[in-house]
PDB file of N, CA and C in Angstrom:
ATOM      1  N   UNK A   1      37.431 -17.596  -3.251  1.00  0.00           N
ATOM      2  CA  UNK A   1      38.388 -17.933  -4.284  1.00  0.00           C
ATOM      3  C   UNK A   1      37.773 -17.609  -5.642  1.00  0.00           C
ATOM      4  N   UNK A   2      38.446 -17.241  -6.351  1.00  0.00           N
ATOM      5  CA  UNK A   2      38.177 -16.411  -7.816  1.00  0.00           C
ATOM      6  C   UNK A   2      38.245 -17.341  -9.074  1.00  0.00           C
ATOM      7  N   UNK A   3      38.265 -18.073  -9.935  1.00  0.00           N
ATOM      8  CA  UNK A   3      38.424 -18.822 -11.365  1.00  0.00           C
ATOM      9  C   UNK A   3      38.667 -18.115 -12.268  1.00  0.00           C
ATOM     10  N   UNK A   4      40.180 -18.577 -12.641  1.00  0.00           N
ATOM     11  CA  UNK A   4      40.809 -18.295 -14.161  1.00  0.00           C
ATOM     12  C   UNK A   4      41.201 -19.080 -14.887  1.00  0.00           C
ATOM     13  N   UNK A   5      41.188 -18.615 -16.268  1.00  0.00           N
ATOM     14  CA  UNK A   5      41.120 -19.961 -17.236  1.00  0.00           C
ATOM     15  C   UNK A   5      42.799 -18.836 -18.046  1.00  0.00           C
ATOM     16  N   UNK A   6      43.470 -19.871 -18.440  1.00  0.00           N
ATOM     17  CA  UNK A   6      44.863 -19.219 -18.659  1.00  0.00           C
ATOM     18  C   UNK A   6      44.848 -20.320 -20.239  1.00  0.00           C
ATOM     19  N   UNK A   7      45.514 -19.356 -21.145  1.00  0.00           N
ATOM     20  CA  UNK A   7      45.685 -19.890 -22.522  1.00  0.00           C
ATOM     21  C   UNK A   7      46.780 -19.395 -22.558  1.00  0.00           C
ATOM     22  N   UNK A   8      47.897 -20.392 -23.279  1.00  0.00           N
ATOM     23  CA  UNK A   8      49.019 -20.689 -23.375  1.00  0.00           C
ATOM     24  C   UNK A   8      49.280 -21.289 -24.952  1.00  0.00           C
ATOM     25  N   UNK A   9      50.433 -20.546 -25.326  1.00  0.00           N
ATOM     26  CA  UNK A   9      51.536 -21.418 -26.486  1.00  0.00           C
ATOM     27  C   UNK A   9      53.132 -21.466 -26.316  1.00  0.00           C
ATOM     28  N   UNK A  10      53.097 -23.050 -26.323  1.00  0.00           N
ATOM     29  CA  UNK A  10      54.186 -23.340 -25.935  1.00  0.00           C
ATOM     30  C   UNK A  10      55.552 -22.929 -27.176  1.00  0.00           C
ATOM     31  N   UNK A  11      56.883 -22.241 -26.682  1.00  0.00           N
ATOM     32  CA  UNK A  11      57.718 -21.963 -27.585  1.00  0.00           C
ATOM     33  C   UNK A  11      58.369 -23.280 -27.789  1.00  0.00           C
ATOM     34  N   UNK A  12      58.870 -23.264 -29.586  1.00  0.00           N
ATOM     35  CA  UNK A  12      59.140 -23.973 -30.636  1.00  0.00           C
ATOM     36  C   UNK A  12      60.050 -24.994 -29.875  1.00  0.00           C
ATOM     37  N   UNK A  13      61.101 -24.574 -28.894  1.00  0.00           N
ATOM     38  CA  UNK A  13      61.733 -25.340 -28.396  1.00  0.00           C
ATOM     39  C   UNK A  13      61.222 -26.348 -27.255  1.00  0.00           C
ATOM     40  N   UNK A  14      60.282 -25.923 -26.318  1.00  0.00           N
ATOM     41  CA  UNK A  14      59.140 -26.791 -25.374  1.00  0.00           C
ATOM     42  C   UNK A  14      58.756 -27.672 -26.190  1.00  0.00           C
ATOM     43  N   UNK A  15      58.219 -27.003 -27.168  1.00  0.00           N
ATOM     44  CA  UNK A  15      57.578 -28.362 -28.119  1.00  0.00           C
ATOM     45  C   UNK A  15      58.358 -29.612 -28.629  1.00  0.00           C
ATOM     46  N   UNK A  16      59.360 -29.053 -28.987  1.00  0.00           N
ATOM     47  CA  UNK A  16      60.407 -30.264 -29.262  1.00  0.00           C
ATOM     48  C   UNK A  16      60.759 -30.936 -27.761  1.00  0.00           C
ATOM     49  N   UNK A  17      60.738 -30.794 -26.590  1.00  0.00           N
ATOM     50  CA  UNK A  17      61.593 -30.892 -25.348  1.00  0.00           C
ATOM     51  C   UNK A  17      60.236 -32.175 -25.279  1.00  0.00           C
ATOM     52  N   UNK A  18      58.898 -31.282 -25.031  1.00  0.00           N
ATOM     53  CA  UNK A  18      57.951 -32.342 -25.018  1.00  0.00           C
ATOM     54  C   UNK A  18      57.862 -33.844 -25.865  1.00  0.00           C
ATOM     55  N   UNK A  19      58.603 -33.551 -27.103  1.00  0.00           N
ATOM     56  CA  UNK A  19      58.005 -34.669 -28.264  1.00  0.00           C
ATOM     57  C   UNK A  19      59.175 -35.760 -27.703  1.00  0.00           C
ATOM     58  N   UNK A  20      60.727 -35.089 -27.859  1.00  0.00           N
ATOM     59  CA  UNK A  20      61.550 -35.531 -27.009  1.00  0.00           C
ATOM     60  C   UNK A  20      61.878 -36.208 -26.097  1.00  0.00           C
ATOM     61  N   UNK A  21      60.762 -35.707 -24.889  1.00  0.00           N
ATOM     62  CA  UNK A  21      60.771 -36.158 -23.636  1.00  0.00           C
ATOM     63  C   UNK A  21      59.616 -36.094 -23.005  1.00  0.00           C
ATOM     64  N   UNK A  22      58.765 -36.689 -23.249  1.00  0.00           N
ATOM     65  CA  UNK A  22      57.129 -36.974 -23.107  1.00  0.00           C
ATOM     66  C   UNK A  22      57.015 -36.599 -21.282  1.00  0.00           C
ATOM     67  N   UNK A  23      56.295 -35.553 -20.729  1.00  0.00           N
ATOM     68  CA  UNK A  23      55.876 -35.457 -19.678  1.00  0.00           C
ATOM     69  C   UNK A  23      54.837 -35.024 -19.257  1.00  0.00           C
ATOM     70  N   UNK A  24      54.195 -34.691 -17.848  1.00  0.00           N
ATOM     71  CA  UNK A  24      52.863 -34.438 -18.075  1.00  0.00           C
ATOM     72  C   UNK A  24      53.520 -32.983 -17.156  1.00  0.00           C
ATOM     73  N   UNK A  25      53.033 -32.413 -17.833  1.00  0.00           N
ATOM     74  CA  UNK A  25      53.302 -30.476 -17.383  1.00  0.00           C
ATOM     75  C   UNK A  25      51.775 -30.339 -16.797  1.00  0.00           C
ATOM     76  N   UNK A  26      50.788 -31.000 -16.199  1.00  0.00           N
ATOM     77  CA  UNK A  26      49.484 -30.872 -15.874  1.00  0.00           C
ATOM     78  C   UNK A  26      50.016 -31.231 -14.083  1.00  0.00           C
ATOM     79  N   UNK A  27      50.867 -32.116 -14.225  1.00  0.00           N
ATOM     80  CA  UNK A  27      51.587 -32.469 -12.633  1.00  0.00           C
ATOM     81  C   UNK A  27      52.592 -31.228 -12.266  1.00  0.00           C
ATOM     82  N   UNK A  28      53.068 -30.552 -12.940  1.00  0.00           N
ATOM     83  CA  UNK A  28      54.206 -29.519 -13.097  1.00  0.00           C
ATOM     84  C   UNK A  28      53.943 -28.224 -12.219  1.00  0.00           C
ATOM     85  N   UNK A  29      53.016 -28.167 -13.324  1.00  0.00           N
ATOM     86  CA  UNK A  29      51.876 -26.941 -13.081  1.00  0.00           C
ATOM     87  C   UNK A  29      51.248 -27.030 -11.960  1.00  0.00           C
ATOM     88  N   UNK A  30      50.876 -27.861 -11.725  1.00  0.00           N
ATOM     89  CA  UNK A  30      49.642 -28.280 -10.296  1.00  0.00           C
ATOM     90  C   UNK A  30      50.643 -28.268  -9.013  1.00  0.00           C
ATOM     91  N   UNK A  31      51.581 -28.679  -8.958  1.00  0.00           N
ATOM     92  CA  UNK A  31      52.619 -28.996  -7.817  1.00  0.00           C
ATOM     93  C   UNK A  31      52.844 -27.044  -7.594  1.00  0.00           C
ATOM     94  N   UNK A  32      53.279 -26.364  -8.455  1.00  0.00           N
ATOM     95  CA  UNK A  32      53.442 -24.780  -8.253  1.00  0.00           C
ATOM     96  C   UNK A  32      52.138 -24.044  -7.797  1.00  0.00           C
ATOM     97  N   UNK A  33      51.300 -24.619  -8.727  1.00  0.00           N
ATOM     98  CA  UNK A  33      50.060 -23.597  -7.643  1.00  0.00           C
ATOM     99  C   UNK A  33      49.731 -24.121  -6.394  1.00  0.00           C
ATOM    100  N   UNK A  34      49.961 -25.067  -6.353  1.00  0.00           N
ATOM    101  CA  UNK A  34      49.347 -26.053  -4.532  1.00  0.00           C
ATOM    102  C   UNK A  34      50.807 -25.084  -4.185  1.00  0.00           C
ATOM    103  N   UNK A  35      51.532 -25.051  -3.934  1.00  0.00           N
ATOM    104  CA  UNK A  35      52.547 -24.326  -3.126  1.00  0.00           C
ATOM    105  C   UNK A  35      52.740 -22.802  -3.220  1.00  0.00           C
ATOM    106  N   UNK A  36      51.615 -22.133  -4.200  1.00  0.00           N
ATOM    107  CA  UNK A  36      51.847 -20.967  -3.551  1.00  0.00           C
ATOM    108  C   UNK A  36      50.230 -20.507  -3.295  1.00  0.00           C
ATOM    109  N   UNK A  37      49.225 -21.600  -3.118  1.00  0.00           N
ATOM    110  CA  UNK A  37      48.013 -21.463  -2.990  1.00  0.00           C
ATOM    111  C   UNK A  37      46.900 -21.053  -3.772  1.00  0.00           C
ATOM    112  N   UNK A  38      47.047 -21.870  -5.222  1.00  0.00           N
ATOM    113  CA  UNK A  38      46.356 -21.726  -5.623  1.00  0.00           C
ATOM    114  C   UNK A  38      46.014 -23.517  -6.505  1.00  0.00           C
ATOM    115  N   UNK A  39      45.017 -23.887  -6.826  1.00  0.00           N
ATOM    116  CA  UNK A  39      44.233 -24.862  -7.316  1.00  0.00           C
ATOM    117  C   UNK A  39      44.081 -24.967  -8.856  1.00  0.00           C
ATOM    118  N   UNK A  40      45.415 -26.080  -9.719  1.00  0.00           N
ATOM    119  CA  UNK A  40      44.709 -25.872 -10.791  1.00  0.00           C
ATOM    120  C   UNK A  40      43.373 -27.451 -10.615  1.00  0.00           C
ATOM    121  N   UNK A  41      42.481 -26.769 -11.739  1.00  0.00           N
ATOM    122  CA  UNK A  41      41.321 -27.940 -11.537  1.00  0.00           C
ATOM    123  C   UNK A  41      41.403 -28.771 -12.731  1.00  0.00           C
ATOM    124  N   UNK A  42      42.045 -28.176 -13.957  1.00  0.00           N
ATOM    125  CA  UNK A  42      41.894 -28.856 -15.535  1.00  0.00           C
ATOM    126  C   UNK A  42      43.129 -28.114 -16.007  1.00  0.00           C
ATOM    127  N   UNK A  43      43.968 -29.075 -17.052  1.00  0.00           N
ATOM    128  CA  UNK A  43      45.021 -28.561 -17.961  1.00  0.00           C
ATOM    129  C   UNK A  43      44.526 -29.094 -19.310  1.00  0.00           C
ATOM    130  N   UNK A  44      43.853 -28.679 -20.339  1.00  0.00           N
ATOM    131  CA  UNK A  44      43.606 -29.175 -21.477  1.00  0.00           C
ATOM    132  C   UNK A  44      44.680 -28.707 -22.707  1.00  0.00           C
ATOM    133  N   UNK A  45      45.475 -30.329 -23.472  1.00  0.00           N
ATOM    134  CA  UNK A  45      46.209 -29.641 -24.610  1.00  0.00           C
ATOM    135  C   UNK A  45      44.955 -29.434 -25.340  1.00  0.00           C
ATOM    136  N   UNK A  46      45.382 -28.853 -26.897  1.00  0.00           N
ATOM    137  CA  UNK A  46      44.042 -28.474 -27.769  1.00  0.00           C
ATOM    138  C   UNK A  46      44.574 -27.790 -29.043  1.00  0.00           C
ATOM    139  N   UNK A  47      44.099 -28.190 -29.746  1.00  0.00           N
ATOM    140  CA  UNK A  47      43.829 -26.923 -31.505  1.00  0.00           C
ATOM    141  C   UNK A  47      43.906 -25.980 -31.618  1.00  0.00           C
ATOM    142  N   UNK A  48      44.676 -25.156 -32.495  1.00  0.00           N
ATOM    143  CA  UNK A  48      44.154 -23.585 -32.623  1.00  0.00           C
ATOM    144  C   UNK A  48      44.965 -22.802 -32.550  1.00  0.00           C
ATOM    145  N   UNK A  49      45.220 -21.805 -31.534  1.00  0.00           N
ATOM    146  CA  UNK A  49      45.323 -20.597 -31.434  1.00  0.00           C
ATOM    147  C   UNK A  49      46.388 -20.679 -30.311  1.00  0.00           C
ATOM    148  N   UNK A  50      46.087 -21.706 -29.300  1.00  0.00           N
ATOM    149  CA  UNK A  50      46.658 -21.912 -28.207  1.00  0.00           C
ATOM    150  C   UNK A  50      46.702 -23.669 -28.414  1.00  0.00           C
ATOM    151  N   UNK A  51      48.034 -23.679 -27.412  1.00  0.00           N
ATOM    152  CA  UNK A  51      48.249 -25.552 -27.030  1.00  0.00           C
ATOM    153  C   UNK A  51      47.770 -25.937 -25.856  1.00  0.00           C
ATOM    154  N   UNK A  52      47.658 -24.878 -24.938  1.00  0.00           N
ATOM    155  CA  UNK A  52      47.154 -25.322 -23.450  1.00  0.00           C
ATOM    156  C   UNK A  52      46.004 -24.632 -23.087  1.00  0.00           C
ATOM    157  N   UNK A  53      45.019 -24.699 -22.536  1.00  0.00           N
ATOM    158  CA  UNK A  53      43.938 -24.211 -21.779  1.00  0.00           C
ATOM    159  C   UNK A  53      43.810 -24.646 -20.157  1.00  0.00           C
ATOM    160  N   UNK A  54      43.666 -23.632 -18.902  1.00  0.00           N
ATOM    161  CA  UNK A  54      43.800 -24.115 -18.056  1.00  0.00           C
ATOM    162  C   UNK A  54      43.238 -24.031 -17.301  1.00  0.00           C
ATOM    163  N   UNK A  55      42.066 -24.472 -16.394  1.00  0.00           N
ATOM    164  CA  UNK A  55      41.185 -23.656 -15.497  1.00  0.00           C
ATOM    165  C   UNK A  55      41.845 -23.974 -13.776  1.00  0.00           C
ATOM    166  N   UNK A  56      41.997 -22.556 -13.481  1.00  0.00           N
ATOM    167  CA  UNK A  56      42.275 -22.130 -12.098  1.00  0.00           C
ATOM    168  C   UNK A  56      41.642 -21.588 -10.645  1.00  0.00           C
ATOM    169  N   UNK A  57      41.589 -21.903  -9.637  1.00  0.00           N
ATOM    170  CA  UNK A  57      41.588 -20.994  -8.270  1.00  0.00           C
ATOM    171  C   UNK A  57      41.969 -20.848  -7.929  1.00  0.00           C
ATOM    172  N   UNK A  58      42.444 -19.634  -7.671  1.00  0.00           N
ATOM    173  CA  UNK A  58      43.191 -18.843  -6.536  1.00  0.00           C
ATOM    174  C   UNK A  58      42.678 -17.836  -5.862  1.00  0.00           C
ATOM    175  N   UNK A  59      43.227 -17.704  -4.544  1.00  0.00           N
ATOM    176  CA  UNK A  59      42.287 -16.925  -3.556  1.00  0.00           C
ATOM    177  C   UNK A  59      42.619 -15.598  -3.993  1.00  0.00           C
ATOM    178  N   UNK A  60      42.979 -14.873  -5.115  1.00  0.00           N
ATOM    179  CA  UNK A  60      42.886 -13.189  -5.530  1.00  0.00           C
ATOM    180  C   UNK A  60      44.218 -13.155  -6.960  1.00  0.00           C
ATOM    181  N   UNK A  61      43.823 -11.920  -7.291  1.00  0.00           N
ATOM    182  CA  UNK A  61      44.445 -11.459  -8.738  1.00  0.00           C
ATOM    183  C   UNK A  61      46.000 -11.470  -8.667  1.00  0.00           C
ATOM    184  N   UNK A  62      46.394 -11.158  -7.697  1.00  0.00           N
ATOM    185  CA  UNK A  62      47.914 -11.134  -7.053  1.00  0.00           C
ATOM    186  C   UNK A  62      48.140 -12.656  -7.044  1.00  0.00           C
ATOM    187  N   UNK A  63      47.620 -14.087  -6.498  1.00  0.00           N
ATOM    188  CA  UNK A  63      48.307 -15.018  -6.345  1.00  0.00           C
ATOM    189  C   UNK A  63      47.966 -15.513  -7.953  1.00  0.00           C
ATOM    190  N   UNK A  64      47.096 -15.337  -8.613  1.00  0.00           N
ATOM    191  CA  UNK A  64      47.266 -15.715  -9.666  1.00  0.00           C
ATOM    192  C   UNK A  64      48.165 -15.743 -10.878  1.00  0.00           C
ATOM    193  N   UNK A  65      48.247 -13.686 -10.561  1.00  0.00           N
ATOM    194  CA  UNK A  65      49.216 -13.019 -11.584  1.00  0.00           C
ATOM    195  C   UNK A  65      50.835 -13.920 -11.118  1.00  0.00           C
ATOM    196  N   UNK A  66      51.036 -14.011  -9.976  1.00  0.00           N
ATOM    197  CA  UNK A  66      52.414 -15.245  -9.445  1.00  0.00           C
ATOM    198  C   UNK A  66      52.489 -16.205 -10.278  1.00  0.00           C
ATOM    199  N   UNK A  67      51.660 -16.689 -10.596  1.00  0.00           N
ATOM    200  CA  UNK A  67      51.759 -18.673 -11.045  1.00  0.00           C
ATOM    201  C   UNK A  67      51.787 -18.124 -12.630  1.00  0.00           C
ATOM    202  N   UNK A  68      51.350 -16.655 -13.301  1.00  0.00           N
ATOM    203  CA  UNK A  68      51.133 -16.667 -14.593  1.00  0.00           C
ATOM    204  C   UNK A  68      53.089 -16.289 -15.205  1.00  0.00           C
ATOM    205  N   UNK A  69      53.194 -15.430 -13.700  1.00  0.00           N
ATOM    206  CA  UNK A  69      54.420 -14.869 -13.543  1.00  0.00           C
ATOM    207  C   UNK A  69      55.532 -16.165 -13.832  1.00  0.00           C
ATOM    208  N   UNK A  70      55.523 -17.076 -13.039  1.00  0.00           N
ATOM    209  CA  UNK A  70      56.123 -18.291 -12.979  1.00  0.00           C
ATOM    210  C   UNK A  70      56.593 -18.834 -13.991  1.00  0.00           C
ATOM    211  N   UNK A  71      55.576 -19.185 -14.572  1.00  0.00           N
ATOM    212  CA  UNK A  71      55.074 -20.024 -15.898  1.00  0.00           C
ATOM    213  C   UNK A  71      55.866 -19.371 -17.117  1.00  0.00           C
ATOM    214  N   UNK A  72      55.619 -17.819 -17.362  1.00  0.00           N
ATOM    215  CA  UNK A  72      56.170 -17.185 -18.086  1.00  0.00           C
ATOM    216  C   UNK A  72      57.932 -16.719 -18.070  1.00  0.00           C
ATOM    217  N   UNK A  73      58.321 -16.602 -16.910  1.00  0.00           N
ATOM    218  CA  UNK A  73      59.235 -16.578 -16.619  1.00  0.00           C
ATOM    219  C   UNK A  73      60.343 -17.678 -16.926  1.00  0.00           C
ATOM    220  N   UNK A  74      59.414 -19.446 -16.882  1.00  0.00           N
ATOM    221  CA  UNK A  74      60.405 -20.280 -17.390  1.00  0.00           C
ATOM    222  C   UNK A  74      60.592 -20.373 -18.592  1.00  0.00           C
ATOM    223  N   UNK A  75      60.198 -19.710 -19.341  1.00  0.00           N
ATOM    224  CA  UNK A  75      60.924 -19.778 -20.963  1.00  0.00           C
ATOM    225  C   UNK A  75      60.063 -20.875 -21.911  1.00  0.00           C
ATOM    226  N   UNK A  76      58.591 -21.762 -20.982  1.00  0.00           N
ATOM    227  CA  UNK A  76      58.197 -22.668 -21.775  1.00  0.00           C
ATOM    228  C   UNK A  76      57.442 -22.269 -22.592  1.00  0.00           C
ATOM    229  N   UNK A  77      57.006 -20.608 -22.175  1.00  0.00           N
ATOM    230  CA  UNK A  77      55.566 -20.669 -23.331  1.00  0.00           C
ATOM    231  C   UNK A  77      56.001 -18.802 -24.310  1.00  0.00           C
ATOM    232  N   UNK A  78      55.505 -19.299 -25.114  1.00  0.00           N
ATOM    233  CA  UNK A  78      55.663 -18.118 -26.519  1.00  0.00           C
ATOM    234  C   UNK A  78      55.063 -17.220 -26.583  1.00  0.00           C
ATOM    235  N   UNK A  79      53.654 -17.366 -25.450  1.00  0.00           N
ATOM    236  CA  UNK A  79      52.720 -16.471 -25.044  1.00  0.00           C
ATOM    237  C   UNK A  79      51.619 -16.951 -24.244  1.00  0.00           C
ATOM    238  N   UNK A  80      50.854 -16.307 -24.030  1.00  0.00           N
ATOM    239  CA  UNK A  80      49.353 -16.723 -23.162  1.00  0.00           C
ATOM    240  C   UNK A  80      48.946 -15.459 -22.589  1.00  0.00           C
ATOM    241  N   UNK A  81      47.559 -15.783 -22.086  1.00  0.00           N
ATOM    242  CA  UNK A  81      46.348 -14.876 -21.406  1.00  0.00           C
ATOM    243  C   UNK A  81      46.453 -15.432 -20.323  1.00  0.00           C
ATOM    244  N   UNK A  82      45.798 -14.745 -19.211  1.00  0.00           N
ATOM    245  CA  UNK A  82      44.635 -14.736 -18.263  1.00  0.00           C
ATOM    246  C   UNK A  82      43.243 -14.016 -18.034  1.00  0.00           C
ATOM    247  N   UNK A  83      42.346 -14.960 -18.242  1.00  0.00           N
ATOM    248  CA  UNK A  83      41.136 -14.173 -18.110  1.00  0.00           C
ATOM    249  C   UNK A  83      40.649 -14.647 -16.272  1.00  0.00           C
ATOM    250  N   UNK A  84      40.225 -13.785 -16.076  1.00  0.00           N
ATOM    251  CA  UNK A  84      39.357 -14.080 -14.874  1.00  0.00           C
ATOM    252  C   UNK A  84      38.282 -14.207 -15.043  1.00  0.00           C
ATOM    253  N   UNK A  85      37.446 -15.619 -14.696  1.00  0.00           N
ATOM    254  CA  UNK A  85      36.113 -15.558 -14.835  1.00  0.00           C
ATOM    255  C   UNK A  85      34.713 -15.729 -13.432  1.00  0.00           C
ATOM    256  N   UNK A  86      34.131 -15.617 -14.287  1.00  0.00           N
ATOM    257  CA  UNK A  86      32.916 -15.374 -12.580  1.00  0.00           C
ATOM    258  C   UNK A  86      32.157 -16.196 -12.987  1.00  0.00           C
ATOM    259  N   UNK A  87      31.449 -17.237 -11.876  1.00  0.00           N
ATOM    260  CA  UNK A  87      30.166 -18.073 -11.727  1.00  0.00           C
ATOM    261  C   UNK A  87      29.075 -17.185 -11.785  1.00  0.00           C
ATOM    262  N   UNK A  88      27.808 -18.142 -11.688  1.00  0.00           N
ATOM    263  CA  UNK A  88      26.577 -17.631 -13.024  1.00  0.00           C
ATOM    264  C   UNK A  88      25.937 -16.272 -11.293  1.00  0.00           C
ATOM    265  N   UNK A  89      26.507 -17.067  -9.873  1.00  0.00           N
ATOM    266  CA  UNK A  89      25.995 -16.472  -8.902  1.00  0.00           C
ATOM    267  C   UNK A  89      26.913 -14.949  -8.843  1.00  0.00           C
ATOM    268  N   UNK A  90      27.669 -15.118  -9.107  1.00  0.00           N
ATOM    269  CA  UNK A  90      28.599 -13.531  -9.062  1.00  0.00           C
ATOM    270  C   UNK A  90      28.117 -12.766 -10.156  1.00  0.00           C
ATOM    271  N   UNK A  91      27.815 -13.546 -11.782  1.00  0.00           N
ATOM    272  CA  UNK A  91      27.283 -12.673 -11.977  1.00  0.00           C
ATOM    273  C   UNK A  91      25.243 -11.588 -12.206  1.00  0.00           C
ATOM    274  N   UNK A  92      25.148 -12.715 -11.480  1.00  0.00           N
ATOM    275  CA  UNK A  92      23.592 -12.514 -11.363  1.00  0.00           C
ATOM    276  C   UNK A  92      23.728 -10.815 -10.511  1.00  0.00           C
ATOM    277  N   UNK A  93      24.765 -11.144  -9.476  1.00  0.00           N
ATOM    278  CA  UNK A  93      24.662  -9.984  -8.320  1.00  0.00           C
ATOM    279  C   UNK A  93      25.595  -8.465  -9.533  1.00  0.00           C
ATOM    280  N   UNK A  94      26.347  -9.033 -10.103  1.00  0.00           N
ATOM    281  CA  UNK A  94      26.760  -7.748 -11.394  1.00  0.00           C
ATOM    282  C   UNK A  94      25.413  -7.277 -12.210  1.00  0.00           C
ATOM    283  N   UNK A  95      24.774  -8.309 -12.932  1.00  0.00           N
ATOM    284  CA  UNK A  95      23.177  -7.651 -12.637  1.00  0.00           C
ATOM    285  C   UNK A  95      21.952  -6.785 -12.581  1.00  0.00           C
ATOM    286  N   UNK A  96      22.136  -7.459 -11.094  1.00  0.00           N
ATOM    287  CA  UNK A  96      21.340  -6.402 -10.199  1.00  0.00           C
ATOM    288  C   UNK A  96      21.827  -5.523 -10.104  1.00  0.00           C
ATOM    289  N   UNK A  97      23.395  -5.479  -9.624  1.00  0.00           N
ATOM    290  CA  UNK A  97      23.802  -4.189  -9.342  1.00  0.00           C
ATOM    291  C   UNK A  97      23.464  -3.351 -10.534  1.00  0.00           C
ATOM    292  N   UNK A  98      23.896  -3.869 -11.370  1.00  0.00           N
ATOM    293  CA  UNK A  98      23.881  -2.655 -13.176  1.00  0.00           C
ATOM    294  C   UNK A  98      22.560  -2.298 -13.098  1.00  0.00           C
ATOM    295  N   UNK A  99      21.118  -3.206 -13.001  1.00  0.00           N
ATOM    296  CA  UNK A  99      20.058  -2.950 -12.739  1.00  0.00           C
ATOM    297  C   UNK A  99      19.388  -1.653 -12.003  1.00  0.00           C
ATOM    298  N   UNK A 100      20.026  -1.543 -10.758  1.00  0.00           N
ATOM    299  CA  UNK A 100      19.991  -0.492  -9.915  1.00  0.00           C
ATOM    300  C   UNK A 100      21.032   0.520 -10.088  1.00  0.00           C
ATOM    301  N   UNK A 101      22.309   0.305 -10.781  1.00  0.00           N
ATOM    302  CA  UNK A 101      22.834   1.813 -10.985  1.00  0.00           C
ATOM    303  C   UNK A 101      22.166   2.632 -12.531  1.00  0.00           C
ATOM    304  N   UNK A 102      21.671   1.935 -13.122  1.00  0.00           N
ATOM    305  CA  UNK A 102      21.200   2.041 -14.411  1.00  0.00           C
ATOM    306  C   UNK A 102      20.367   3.799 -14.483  1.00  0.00           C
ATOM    307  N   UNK A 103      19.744   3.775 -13.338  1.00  0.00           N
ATOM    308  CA  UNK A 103      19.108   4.774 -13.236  1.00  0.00           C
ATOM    309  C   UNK A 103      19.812   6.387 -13.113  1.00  0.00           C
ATOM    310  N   UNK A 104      20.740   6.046 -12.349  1.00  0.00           N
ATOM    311  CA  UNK A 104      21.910   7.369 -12.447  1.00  0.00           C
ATOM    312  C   UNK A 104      22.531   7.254 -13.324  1.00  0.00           C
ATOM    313  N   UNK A 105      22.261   6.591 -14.496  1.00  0.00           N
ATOM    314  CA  UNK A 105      23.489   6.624 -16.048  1.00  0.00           C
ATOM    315  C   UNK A 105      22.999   7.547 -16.905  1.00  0.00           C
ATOM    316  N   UNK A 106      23.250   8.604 -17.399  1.00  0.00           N
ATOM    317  CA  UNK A 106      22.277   9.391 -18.309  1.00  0.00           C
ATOM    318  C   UNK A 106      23.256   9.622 -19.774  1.00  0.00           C
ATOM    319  N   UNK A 107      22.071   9.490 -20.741  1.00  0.00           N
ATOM    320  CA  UNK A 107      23.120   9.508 -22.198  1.00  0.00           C
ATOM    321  C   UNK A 107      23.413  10.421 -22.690  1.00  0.00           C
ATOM    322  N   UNK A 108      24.138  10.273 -23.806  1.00  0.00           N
ATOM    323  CA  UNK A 108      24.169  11.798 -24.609  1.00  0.00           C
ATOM    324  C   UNK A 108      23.080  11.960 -25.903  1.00  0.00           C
TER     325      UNK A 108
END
């Protein structure tokens, strides 16, 4: 299983729906990825740039791109990312590998 962290801003009207009608979209969210197999682990609101931050597993780029698909599709958010990220062991082995192709890289 792979970890993605998804940044989100919610459109002008969500925001009002939320202030409106106080819910937790962290249960929302979580109920859609458990049913199409994927794990959210954290929904953080937050400052800035973005209102939501979200860290995810899902077993590949396809079930992920689904739930980003989802999400976007309901009209709640104004925009967002997905980054895919890697543990410190995946990338130790990126690395090595670079380590050992390094040698067939030649510059200009």
């Amino acid at each position: 299983m792979s970890f993605y962290m998804f940044k989100g801003r919610y459109s002008t009207d969500s925001l009002r729906a939320l202030v409106d009608t106080p819910q937790d979209r962290e249960a929302a969210a979580g109920a859609m990825m458990d049913n199409m197999g994927a794990k959210l682990h954290h929904l953080f609101f937050c400052f800035g740039d973005d209102d939501v931050v979200a860290l995810i597993e899902a077993p590949d780029d396809e079930t992920m791109a689904a739930c980003a698909l989802v999400v976007g599709a309901s009209g709640m958010m104004a925009g967002g990312s997905t980054t895919k990220l890697m543990t410190s062991k995946d990338a130790m082995k990126a690395m090595e590998a670079a380590s050992k192709g390094r040698a067939s890289y030649q510059t200009v």
